[in-house]
Protein backbone atom coordinates (compact mmCIF):
# COMPACT_ATOMS: atom_id res chain seq x y z
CA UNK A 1 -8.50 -19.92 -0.28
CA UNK A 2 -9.55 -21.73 2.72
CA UNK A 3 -13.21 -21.00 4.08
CA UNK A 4 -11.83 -20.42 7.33
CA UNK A 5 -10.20 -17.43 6.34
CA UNK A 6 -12.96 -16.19 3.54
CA UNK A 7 -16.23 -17.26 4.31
CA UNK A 8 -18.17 -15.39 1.44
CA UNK A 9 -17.52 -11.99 -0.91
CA UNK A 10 -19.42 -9.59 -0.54
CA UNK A 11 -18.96 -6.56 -3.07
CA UNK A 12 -16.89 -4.85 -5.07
CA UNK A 13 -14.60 -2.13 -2.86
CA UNK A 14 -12.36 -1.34 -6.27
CA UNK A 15 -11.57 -2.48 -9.57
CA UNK A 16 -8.95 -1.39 -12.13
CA UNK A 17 -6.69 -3.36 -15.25
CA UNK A 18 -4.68 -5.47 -12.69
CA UNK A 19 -6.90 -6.77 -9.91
CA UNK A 20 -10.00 -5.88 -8.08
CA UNK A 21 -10.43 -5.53 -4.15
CA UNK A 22 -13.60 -7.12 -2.85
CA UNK A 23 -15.19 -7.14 0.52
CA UNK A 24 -15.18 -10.10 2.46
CA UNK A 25 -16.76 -11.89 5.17
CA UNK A 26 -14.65 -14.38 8.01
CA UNK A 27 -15.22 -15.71 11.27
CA UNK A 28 -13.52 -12.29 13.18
CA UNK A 29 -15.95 -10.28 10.76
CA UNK A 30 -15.22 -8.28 7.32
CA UNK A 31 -12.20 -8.73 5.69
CA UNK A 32 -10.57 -6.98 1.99
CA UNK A 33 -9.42 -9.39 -0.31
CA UNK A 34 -7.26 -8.38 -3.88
CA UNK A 35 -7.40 -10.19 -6.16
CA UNK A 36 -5.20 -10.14 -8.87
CA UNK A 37 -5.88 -10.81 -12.72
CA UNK A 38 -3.82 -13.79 -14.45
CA UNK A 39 -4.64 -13.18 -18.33
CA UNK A 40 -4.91 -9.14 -18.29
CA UNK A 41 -2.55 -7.96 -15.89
CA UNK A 42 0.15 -5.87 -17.46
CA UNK A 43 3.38 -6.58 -15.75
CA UNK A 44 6.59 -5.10 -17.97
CA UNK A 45 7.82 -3.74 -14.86
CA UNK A 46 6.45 -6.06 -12.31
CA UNK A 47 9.82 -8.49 -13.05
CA UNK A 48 12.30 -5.22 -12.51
CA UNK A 49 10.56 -4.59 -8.87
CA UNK A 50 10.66 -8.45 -8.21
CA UNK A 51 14.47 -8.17 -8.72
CA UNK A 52 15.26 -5.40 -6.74
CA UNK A 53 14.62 -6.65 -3.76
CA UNK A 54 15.08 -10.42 -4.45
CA UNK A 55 12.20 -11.15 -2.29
CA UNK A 56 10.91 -13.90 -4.29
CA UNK A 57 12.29 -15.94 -7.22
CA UNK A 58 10.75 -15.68 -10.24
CA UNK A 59 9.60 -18.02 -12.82
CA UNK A 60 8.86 -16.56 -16.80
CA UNK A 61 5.81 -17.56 -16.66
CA UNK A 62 2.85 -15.03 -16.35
CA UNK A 63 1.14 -16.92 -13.29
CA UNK A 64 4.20 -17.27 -11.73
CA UNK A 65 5.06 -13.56 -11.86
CA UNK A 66 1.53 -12.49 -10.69
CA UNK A 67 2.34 -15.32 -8.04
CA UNK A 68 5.27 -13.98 -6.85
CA UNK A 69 4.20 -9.85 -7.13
CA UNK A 70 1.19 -11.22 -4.52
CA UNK A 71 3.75 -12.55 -2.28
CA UNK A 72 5.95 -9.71 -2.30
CA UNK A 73 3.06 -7.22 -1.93
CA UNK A 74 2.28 -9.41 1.52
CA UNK A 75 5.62 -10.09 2.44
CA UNK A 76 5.41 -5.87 2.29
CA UNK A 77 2.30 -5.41 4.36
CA UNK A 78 3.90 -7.85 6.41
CA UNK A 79 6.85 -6.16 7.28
CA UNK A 80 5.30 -2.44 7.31
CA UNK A 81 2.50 -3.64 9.52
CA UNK A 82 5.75 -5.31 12.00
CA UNK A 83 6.86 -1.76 12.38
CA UNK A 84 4.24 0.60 13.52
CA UNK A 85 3.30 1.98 9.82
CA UNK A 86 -0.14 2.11 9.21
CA UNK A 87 -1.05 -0.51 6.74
CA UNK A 88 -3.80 -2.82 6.68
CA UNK A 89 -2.97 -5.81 8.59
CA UNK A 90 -1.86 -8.73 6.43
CA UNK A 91 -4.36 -11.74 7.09
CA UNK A 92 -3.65 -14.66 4.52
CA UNK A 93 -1.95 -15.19 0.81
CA UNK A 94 -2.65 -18.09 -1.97
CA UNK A 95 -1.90 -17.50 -5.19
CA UNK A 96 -2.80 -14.53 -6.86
CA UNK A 97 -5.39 -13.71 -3.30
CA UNK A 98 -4.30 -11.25 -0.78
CA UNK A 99 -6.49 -11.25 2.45
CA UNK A 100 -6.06 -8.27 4.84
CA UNK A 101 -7.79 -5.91 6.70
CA UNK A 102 -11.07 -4.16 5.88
CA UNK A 103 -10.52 -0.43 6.59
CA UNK A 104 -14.04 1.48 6.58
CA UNK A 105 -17.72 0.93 8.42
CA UNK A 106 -20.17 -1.79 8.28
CA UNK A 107 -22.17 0.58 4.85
CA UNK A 108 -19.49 1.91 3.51
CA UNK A 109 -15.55 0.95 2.69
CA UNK A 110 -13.09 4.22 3.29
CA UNK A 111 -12.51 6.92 0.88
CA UNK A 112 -9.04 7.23 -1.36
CA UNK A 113 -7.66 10.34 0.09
CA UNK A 114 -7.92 12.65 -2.91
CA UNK A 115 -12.16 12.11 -2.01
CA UNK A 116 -11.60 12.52 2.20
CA UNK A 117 -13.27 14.92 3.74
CA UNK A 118 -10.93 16.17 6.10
CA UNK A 119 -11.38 18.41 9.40
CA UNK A 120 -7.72 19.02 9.91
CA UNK A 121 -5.74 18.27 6.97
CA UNK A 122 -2.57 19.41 8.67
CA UNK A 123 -2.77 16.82 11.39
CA UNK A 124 -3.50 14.08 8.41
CA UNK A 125 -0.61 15.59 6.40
CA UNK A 126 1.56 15.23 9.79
CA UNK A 127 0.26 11.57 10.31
CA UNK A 128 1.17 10.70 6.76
CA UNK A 129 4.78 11.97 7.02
CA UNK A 130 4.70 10.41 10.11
CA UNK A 131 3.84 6.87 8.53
CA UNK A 132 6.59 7.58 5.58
CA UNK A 133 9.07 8.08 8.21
CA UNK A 134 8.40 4.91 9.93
CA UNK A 135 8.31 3.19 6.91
CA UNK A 136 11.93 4.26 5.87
CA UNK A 137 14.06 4.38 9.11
CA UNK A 138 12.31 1.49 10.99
CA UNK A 139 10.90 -0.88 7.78
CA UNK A 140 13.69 0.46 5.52
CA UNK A 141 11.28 0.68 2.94
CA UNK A 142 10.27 3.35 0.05
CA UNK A 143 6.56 2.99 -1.29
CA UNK A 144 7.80 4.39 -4.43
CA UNK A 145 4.52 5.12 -5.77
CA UNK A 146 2.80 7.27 -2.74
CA UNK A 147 0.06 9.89 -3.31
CA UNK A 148 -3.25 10.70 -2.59
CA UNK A 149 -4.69 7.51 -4.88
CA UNK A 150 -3.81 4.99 -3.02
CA UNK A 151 -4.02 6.33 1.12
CA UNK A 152 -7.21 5.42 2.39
CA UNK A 153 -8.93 7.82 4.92
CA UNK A 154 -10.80 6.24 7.86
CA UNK A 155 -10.48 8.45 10.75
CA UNK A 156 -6.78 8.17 9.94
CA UNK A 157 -4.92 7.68 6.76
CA UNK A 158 -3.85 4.20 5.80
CA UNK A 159 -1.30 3.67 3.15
CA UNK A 160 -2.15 0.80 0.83
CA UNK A 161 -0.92 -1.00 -2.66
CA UNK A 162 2.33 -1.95 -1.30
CA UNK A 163 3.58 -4.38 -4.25
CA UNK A 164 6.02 -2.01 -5.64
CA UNK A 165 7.84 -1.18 -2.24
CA UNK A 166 11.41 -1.51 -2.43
CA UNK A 167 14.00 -1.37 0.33
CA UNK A 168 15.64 1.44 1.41
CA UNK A 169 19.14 0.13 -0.01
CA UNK A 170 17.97 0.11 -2.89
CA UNK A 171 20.05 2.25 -5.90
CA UNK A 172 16.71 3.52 -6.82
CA UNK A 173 15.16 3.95 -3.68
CA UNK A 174 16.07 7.83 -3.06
CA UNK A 175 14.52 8.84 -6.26
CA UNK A 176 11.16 7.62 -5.57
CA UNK A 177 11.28 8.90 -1.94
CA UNK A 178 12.01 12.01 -3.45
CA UNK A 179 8.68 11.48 -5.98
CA UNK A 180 6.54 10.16 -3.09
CA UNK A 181 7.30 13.28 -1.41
CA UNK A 182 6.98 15.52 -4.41
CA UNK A 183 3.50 13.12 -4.00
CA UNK A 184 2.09 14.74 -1.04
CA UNK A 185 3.26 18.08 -0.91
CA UNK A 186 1.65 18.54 -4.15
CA UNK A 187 -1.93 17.21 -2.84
CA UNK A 188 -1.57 19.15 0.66
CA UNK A 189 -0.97 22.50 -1.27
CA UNK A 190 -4.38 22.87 -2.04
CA UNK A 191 -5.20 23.03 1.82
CA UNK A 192 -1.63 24.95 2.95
CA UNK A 193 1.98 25.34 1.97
CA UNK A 194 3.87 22.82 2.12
CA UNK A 195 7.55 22.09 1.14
CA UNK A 196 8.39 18.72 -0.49
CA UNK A 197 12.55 19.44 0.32
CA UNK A 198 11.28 20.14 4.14
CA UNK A 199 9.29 16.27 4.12
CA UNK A 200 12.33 14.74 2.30
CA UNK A 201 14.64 16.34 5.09
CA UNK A 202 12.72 15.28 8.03
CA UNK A 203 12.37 11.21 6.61
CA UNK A 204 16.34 11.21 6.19
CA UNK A 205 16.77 12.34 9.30
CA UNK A 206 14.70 10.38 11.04
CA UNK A 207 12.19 13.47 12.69
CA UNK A 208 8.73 12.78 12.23
């Protein structure tokens, strides 16, 4: 990755069995960059999500599939972050590197939403519907993997770990709306009732 785009790392934000997120440092000021892992990375369904959306060819090879799953995950950011949702903004892609931006304060990176401390959680529950909304009628894209593990919470949540994001035309793509929004009603319970048929309804139809 070129030094004008990553100028040191800092520390660790997250780790886990496919990649770890560091903090970075560039010229504009602190950046996130994922990085995923080559030889551990398990990927048995990483081809299937490549080939749904035919965003990327695909090679057998492992390095070439944790190639391409980087690009699609940016080419995702990238086109979320085009239209309005609230994503970290793409910055840069080599390899198996995804540079974006840093979402927390200068100590401390932001929460995961299931540890948030939140004031109003009906106005983040709204902002997160909101943000799914956006991301199907105006991206025409499903997360397919949405809960409370991977929205940040900085003031605002921010939805992140995009790779698996398929297109709304997608066969498949109504079923995992349909589990994303199974997703967050089940988290937002705890704080108020909330219906998962009544999120579903509003997303198809557009409301937000």
């Amino acid at each position: 990755m070129d030094k004008r785009v990553i100028e040191l790392i800092d520390f660790p934000i997250s780790t886990g069995k496919e990649g770890n997120v560091f903090r970075g440092k560039s010229r504009e000021g602190f950046v996130a960059v994922k990085i995923y892992r080559i030889n551990t990375i398990t990927f048995r369904n990483i081809s299937k999500y490549l080939q749904y959306d035919g965003l990327v060819k695909v090679k057998k090879d492992r390095r070439s599939v944790i190639y391409a799953w980087s690009k699609k995950e940016f080419t995702n950011l990238s086109r979320l972050h085009q239209a309005g949702v609230r994503v970290p903004k793409p910055i840069a892609n080599e390899g198996n590197v995804i540079v974006m931006e840093y979402i927390g304060d200068e100590e401390t990176p932001a929460p995961l939403l299931k540890d948030a401390k939140m004031d109003e959680p009906e106005e983040v529950f709204e902002d997160i519907v909101k943000n799914m909304s956006l991301m199907y009628n105006k991206a025409n894209m499903v997360h397919a993997d949405l809960s409370e593990y991977n929205i940040l919470f900085h003031k605002e949540p921010v939805i992140i770990d995009v790779g698996q994001t398929i297109k709304a035309k997608n066969p498949m793509a109504r079923g995992f709306l349909e589990r994303d929004a199974t997703n967050i009603a089940r988290f937002f319970k705890k704080f108020f009732d909330v219906d998962k048929d009544k999120i579903l309804k509003r997303i198809l139809e557009g409301k937000t």
